[in-house]
Protein backbone atom coordinates (compact mmCIF):
# COMPACT_ATOMS: atom_id res chain seq x y z
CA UNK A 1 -15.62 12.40 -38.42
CA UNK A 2 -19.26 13.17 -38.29
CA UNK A 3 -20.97 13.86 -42.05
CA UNK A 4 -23.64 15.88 -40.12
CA UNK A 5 -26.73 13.38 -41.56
CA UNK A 6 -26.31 11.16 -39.54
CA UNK A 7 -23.20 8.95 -40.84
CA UNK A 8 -19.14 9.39 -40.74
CA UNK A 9 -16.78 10.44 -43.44
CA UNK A 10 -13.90 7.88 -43.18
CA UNK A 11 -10.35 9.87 -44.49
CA UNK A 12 -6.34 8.46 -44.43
CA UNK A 13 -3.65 10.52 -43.10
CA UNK A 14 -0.11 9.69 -44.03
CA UNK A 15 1.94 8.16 -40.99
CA UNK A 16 5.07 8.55 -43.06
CA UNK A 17 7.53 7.17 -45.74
CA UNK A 18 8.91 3.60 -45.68
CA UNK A 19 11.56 1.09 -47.32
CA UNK A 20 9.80 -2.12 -48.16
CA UNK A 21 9.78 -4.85 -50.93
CA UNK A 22 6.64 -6.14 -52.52
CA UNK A 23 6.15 -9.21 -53.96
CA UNK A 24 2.65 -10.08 -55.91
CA UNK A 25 1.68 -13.67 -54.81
CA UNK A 26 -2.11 -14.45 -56.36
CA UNK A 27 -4.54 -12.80 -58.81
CA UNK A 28 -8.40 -13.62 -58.57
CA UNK A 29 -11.48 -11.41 -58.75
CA UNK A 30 -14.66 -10.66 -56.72
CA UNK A 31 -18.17 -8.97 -56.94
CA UNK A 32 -18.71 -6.19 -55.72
CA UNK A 33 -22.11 -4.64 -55.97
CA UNK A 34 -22.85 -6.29 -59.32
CA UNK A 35 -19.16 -5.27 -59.95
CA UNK A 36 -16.44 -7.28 -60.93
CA UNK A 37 -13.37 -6.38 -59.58
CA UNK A 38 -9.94 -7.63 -60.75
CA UNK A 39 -8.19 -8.43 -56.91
CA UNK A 40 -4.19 -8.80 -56.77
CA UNK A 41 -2.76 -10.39 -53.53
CA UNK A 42 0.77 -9.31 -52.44
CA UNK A 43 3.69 -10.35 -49.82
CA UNK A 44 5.02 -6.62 -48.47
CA UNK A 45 8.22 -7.46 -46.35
CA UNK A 46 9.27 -4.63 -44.44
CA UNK A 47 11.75 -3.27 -41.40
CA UNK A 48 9.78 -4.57 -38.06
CA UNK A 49 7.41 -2.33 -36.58
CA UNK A 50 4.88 -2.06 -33.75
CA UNK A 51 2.61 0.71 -35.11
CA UNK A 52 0.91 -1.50 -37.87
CA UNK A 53 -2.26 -2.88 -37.52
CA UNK A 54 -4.91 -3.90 -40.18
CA UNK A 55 -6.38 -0.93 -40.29
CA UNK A 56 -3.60 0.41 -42.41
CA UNK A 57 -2.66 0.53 -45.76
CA UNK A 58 -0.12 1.38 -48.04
CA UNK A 59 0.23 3.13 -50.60
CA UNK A 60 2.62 3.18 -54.11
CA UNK A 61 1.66 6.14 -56.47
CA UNK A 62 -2.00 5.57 -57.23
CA UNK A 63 -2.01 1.73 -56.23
CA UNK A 64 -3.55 1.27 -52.80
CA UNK A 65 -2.90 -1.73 -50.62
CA UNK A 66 -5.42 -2.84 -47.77
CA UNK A 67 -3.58 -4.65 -45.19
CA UNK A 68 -5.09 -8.44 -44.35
CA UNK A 69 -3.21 -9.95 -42.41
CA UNK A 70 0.39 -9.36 -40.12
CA UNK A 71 3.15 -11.49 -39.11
CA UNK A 72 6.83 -11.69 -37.58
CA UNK A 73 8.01 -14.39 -39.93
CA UNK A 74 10.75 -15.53 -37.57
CA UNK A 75 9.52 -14.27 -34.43
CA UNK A 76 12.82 -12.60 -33.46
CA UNK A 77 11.44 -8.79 -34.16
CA UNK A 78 13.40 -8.16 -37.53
CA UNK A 79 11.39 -8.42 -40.19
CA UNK A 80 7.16 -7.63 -40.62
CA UNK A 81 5.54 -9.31 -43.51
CA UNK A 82 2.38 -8.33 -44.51
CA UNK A 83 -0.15 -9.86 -46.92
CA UNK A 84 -2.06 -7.22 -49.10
CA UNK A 85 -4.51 -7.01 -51.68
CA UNK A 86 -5.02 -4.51 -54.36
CA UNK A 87 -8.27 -4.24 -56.07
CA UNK A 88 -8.07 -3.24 -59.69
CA UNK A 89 -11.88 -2.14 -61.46
């Protein structure tokens, strides 16, 4: 959506409510424009599903979960695993 000067206002829309299991894998941190930020890597492991793409997120109360990467661990169309991160300031 247009902001009117000349740049976009990005919002999220929720797609719905889903079963999944989440499993935190690695904790590092970044900079961020002369900000640290605490970042938490996870392993979400959820019901297969063709309407994910990286683009999405997830989201558990007030944590938010940027999607990074997707993959059919057994190829067979069971199970989607996707590896998150959560960035904590």
């Amino acid at each position: 959506m247009e902001d009117g000067a000349g740049g976009v206002l990005r919002t999220w829309e929720p797609l719905g409510q889903i079963w999944a299991a989440i499993e935190p894998l690695i904790l590092d941190d970044k900079l961020l424009s002369d900000r640290r930020l605490g970042l938490l890597t996870h392993r979400v492991k959820l019901r297969h599903r063709t309407d994910i793409t990286l683009s999405h997120r997830f989201v558990l109360g007030a944590r938010i979960f940027s999607i990074r990467a997707l993959r059919d661990p057994d190829e067979r169309g069971r199970i989607l695993e996707c590896l998150v991160e959560e960035e904590r300031p």
